[in-house]
C-alpha atoms as a PDB file:
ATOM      1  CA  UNK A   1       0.000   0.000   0.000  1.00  0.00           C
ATOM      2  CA  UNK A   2       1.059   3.604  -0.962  1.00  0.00           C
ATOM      3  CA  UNK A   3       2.628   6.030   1.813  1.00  0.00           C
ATOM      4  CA  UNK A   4      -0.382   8.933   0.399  1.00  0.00           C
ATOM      5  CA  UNK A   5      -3.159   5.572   0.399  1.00  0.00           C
ATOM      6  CA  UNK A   6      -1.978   5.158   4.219  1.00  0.00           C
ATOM      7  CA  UNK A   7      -1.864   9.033   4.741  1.00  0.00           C
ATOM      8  CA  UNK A   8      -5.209   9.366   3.454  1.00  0.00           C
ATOM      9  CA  UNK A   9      -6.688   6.595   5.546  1.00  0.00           C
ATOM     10  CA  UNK A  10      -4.930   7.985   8.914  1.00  0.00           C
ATOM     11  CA  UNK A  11      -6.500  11.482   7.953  1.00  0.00           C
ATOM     12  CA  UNK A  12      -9.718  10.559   7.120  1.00  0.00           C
ATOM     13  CA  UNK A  13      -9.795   8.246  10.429  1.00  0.00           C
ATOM     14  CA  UNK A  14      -9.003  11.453  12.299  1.00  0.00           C
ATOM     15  CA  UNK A  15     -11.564  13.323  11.479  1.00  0.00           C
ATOM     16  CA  UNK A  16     -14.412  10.661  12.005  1.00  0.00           C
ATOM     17  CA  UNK A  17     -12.880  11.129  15.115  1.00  0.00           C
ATOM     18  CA  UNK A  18     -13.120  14.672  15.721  1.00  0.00           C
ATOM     19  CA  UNK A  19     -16.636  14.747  14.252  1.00  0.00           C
ATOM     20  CA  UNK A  20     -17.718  12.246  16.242  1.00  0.00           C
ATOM     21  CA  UNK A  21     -18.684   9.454  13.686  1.00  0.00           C
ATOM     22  CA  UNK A  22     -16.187   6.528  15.641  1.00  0.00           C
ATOM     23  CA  UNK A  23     -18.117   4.674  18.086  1.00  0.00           C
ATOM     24  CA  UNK A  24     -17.622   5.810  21.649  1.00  0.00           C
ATOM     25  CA  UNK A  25     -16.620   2.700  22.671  1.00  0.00           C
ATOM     26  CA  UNK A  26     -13.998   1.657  20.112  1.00  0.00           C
ATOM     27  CA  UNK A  27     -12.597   5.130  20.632  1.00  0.00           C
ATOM     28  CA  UNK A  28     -12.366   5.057  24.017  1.00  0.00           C
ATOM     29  CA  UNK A  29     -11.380   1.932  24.792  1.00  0.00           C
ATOM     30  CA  UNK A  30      -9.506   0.312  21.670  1.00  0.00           C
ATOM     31  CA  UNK A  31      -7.986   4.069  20.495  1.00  0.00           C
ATOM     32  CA  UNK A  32      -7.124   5.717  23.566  1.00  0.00           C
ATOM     33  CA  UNK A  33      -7.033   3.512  26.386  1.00  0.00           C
ATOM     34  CA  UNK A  34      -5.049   0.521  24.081  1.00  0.00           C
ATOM     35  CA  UNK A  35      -3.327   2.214  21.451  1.00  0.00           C
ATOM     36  CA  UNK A  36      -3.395   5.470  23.502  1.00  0.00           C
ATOM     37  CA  UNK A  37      -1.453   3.923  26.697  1.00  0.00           C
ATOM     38  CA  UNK A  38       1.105   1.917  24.652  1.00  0.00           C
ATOM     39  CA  UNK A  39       1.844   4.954  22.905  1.00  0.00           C
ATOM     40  CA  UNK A  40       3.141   6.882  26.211  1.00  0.00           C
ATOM     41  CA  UNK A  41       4.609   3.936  27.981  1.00  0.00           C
ATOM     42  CA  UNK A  42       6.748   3.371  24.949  1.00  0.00           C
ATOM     43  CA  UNK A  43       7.693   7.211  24.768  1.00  0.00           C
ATOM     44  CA  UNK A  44       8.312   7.555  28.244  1.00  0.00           C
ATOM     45  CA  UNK A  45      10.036   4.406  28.508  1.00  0.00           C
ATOM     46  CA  UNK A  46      12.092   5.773  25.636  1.00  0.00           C
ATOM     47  CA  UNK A  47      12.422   8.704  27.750  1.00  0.00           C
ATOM     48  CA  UNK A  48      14.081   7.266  30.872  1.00  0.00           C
ATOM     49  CA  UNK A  49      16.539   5.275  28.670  1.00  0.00           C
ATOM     50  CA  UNK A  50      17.903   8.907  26.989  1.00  0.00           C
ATOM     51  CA  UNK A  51      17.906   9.933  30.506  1.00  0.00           C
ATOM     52  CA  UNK A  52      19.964   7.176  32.069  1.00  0.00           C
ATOM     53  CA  UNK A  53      22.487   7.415  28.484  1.00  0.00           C
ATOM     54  CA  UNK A  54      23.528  10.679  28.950  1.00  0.00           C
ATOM     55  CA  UNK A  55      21.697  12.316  25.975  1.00  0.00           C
ATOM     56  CA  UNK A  56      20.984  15.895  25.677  1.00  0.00           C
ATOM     57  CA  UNK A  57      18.165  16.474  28.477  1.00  0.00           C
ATOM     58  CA  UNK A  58      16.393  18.487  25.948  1.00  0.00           C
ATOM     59  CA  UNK A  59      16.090  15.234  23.790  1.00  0.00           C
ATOM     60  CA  UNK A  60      14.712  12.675  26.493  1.00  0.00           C
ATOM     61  CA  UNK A  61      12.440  15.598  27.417  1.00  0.00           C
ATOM     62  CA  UNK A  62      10.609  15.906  24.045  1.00  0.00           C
ATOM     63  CA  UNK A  63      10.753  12.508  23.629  1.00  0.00           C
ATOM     64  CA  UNK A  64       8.207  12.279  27.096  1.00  0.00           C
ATOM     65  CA  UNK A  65       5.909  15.337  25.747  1.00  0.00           C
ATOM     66  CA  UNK A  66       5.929  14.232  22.165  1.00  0.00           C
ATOM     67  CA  UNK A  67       2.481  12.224  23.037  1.00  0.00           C
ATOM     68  CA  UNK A  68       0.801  14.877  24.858  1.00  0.00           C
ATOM     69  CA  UNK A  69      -1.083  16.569  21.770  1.00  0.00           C
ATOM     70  CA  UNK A  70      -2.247  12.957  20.948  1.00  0.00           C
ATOM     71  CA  UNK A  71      -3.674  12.444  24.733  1.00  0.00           C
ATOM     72  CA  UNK A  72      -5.319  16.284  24.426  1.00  0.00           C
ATOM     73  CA  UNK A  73      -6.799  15.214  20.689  1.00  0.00           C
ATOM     74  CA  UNK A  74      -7.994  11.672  22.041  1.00  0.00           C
ATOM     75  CA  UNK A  75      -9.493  13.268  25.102  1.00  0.00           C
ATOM     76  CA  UNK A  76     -11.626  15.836  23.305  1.00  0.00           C
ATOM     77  CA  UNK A  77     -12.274  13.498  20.703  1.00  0.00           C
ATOM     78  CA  UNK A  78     -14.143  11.636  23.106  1.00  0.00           C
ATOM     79  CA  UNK A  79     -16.056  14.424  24.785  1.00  0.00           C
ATOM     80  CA  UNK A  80     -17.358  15.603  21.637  1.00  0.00           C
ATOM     81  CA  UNK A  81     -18.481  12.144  20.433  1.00  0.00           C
ATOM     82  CA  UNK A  82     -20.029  11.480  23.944  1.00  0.00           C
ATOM     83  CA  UNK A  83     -21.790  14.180  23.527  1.00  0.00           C
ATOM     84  CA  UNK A  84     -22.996  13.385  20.167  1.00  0.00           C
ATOM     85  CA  UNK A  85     -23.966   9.531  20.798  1.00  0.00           C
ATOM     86  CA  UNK A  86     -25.860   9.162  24.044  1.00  0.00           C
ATOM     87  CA  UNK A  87     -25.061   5.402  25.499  1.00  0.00           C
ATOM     88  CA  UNK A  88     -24.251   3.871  28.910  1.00  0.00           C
ATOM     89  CA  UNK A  89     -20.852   4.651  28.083  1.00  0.00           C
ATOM     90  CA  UNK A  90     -21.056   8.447  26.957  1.00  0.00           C
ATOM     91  CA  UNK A  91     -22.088   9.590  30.973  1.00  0.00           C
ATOM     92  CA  UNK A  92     -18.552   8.794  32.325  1.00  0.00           C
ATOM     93  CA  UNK A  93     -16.400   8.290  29.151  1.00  0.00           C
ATOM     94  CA  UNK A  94     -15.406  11.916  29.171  1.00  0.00           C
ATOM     95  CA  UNK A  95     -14.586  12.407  32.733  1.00  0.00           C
ATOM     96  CA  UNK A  96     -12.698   9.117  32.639  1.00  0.00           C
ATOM     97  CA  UNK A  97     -10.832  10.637  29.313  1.00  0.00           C
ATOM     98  CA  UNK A  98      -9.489  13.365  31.037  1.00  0.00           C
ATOM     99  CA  UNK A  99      -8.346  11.545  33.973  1.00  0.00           C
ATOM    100  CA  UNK A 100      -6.766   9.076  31.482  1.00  0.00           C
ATOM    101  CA  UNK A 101      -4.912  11.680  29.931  1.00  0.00           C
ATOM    102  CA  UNK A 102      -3.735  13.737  32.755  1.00  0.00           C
ATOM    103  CA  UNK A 103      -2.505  10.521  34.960  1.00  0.00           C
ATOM    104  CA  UNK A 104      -0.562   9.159  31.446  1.00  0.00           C
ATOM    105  CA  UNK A 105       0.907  12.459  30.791  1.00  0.00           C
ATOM    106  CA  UNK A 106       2.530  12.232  33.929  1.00  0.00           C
ATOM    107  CA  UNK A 107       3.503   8.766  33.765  1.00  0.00           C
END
């Protein structure tokens, strides 16, 4: 498969996303808490190795924040399509979102 084919895919998955047309629970739990955690634990594990091999501390920091825009984009993602889709799910997804990505952006 083409690099653009894939590009196109990832972009037009993203804004489903946004515009809430994902299901709440795939996005919440296969997208953000999945995908989302491994994400972070691999950066931050990535992280703590550039710390501990004397690399720049600028490097090992960016390397720990580099998820954070994902975490803020998954989180509101979620709001909005809670908000859009009402379910069991949709009443404590968002709240559960933000704590999500507050407690793995400090992990």
């Amino acid at each position: 498969m083409s690099s653009a084919l894939q590009w196109w895919r990832w972009r037009a998955y993203l804004r489903s996303a946004w515009s809430g047309e994902v299901p709440l629970a795939r996005l919440f739990f296969i997208d953000m808490l999945i995908w989302g955690t491994i994400v972070n634990l691999t950066t931050s594990a990535t992280a703590l190795v550039l710390f501990a091999s004397d690399a720049p501390a600028w490097l090992a920091v960016g390397v720990w924040v580099l998820p954070w825009p994902m975490n803020a984009f998954m989180c509101f993602c979620v709001w909005r399509t809670a908000a859009r889709r009402r379910s069991g799910l949709s009443e404590f997804a968002g709240p559960l979102a933000t704590l999500w990505a507050i407690g793995i952006s400090l992990v």
